[in-house]
C-alpha atoms as a PDB file:
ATOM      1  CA  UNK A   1      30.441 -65.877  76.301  1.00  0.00           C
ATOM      2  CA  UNK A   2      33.182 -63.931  73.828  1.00  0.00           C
ATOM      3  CA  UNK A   3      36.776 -64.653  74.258  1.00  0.00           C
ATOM      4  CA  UNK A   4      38.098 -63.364  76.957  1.00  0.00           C
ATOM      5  CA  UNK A   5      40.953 -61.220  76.047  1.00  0.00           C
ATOM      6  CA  UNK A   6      44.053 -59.947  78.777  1.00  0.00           C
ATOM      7  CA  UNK A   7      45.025 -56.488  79.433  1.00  0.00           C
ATOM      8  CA  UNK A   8      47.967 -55.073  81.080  1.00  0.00           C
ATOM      9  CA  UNK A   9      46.691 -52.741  84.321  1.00  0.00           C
ATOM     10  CA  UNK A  10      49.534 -51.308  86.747  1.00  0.00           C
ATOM     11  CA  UNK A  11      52.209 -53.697  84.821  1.00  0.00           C
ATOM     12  CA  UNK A  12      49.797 -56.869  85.858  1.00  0.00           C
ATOM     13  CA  UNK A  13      47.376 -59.312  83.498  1.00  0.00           C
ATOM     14  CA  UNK A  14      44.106 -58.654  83.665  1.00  0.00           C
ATOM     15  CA  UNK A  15      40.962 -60.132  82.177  1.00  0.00           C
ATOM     16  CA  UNK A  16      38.907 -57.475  80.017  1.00  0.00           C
ATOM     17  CA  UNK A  17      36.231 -57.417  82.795  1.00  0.00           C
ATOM     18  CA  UNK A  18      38.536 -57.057  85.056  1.00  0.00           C
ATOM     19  CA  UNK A  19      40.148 -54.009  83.469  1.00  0.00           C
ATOM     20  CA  UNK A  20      36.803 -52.475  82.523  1.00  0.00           C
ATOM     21  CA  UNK A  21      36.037 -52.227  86.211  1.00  0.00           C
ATOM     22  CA  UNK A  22      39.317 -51.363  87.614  1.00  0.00           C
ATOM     23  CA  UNK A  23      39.850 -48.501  85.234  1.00  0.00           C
ATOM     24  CA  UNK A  24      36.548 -47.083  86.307  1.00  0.00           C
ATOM     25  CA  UNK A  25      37.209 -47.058  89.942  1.00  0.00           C
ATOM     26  CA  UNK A  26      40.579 -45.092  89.044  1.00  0.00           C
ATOM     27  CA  UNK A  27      38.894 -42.805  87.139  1.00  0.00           C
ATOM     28  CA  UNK A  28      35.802 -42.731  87.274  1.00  0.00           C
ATOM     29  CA  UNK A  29      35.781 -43.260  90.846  1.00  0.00           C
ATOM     30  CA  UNK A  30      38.785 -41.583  91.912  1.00  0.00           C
ATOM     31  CA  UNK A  31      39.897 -44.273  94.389  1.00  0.00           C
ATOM     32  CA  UNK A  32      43.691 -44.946  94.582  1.00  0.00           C
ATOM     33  CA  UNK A  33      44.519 -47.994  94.715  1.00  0.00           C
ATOM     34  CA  UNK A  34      47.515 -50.716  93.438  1.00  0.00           C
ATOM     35  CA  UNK A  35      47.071 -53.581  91.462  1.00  0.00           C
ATOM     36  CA  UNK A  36      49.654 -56.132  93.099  1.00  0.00           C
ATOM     37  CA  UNK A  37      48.874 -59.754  91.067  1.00  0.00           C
ATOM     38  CA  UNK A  38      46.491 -60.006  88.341  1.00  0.00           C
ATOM     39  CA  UNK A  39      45.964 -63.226  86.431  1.00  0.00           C
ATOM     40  CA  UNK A  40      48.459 -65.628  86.557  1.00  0.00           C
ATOM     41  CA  UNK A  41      50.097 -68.629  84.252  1.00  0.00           C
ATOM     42  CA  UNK A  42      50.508 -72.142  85.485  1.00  0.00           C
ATOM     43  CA  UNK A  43      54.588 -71.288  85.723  1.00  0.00           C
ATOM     44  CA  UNK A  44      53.937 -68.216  87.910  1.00  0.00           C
ATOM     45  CA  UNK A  45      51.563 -69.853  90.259  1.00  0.00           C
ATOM     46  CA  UNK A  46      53.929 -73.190  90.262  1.00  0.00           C
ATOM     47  CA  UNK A  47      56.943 -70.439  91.690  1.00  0.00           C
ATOM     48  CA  UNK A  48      54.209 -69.180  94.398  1.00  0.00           C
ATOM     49  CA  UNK A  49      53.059 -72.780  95.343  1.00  0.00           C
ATOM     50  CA  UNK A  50      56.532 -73.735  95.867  1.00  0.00           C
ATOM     51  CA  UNK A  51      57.426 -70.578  97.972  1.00  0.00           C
ATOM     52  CA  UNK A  52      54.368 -71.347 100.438  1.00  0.00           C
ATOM     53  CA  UNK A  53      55.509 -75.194 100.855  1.00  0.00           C
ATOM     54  CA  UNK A  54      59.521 -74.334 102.065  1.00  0.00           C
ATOM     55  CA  UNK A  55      56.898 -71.770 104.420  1.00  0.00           C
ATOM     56  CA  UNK A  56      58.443 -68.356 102.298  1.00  0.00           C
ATOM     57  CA  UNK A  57      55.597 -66.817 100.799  1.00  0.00           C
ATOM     58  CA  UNK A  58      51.793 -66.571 101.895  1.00  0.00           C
ATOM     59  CA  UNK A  59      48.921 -69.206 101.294  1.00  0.00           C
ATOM     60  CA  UNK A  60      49.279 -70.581  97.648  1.00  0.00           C
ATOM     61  CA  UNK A  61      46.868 -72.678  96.024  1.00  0.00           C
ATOM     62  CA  UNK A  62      48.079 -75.780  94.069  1.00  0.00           C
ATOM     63  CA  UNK A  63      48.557 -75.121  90.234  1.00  0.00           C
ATOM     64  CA  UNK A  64      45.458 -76.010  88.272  1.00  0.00           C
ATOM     65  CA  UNK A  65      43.399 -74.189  85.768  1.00  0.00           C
ATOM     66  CA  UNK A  66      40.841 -73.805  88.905  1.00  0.00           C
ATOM     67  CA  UNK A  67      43.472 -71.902  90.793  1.00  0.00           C
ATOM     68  CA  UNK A  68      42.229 -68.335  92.105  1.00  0.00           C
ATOM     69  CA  UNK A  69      44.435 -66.254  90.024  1.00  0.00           C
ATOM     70  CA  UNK A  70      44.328 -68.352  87.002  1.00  0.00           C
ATOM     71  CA  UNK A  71      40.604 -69.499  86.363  1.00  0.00           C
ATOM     72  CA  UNK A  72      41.205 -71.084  82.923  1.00  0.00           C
ATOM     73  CA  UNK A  73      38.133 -69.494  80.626  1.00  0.00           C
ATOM     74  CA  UNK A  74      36.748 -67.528  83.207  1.00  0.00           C
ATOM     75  CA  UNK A  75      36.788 -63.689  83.986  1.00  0.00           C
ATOM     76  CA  UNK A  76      36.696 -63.441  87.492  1.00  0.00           C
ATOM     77  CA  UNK A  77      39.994 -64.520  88.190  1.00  0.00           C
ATOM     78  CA  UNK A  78      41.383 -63.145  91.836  1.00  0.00           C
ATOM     79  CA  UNK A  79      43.170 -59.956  91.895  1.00  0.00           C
ATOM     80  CA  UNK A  80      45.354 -58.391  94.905  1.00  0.00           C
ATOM     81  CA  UNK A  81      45.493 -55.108  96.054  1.00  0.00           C
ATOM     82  CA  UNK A  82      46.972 -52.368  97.950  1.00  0.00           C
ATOM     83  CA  UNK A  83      44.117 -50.596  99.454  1.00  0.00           C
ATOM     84  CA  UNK A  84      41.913 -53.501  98.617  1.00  0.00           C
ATOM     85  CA  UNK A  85      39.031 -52.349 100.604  1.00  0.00           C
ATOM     86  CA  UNK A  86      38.804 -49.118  98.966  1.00  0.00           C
ATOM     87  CA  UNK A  87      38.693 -51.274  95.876  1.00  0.00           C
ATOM     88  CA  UNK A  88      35.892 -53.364  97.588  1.00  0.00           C
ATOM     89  CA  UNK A  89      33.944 -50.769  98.278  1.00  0.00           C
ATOM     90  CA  UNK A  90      33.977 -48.946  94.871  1.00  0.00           C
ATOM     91  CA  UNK A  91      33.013 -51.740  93.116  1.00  0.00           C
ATOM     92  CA  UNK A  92      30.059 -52.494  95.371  1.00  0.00           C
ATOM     93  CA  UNK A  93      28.662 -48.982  93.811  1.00  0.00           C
ATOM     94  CA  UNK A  94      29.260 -50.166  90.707  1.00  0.00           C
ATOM     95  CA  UNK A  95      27.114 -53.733  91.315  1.00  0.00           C
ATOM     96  CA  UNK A  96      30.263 -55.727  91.639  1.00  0.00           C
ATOM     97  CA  UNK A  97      30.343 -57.701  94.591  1.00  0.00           C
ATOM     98  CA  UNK A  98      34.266 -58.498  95.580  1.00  0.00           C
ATOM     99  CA  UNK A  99      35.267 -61.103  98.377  1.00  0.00           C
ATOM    100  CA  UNK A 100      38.113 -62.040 100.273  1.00  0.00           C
ATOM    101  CA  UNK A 101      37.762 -65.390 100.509  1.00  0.00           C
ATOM    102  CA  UNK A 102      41.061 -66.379 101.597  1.00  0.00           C
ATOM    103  CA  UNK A 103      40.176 -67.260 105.619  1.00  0.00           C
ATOM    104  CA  UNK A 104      42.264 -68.803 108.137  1.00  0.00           C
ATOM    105  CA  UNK A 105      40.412 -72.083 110.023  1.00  0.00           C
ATOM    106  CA  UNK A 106      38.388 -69.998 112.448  1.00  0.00           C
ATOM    107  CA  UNK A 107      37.319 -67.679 109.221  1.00  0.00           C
ATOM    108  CA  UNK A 108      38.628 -64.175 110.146  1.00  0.00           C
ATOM    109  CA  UNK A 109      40.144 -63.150 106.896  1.00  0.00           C
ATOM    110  CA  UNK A 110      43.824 -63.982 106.257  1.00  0.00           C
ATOM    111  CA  UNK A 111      44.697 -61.747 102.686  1.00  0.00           C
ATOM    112  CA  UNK A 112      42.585 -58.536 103.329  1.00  0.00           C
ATOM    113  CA  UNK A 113      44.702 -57.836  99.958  1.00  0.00           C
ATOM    114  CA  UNK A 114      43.214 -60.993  97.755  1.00  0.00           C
ATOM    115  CA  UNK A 115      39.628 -59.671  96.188  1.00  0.00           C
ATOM    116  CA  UNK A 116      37.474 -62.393  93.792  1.00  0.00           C
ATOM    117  CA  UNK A 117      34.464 -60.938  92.001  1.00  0.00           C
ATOM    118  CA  UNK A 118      31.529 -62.487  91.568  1.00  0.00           C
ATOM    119  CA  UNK A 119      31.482 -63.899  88.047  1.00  0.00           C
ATOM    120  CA  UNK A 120      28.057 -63.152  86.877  1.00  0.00           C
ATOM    121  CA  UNK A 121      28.294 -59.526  87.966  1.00  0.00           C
ATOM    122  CA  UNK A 122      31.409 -58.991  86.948  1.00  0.00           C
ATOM    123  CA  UNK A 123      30.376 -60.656  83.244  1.00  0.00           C
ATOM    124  CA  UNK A 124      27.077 -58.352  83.500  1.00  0.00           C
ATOM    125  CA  UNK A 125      28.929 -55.252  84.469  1.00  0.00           C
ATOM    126  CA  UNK A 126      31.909 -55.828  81.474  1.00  0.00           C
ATOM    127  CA  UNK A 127      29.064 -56.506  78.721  1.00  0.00           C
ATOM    128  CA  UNK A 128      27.099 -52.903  79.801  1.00  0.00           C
ATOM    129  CA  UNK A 129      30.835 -51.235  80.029  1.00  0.00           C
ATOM    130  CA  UNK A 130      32.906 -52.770  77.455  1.00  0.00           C
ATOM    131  CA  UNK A 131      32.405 -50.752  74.079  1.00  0.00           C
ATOM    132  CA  UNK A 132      33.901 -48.051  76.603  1.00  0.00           C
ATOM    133  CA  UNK A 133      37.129 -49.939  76.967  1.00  0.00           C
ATOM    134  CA  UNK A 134      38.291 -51.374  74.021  1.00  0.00           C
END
């Protein structure tokens, strides 16, 4: 795989696959939606982690390059959104499955707003789309 390379999208990081898709579902698409957190460094999710422990902020996962929002070399870092599903469901068209996978212990869902795509068809996807988005 090439480099992966970070845009800005509504003020947030975001990996080039991730903004390839994202701008199509604004535009292309037509869907309005909010881009609340994009990719994240270690220092950022370190403040978020924190947060959750003293029980201020919602579920954080513990700072590693694994972490949802950071995914160290990968693409399909997480991404939260206001009107997520619409998101969700535009990207389905587009052959980009996104899931909430944050879940309380009986599994309903706990961040309707917290989207991760699946990384091979979010990699496929970027490589037919990205000479469109450079």
């Amino acid at each position: 795989m090439a480099a992966i390379r970070y845009k800005t999208f509504d003020n947030e990081k975001v990996s080039d696959a991730w903004y390839a898709l994202l701008t199509d579902i604004r535009t292309k698409d037509k869907v309005n939606f909010r881009l609340n957190e994009g990719h994240r460094t270690m220092a950022k999710q370190w403040y978020f982690w924190r947060k959750y422990k003293r029980g201020q902020g919602a579920i954080a996962a513990y700072p590693s390059p694994h972490a949802p929002h950071i995914r160290t070399g990968f693409r399909n870092h997480a991404c939260d959104f206001r009107n997520a599903e619409g998101v969700r469901k535009a990207a389905a068209k587009r052959g980009v499955t996104l899931v909430r996978t944050v879940r309380w212990p009986n599994g309903n869902v706990r961040e309707e707003w917290h989207l991760e795509a699946r990384r091979n068809e979010l990699w496929t996807y970027y490589r037919k789309w990205k000479k469109r988005h450079k």
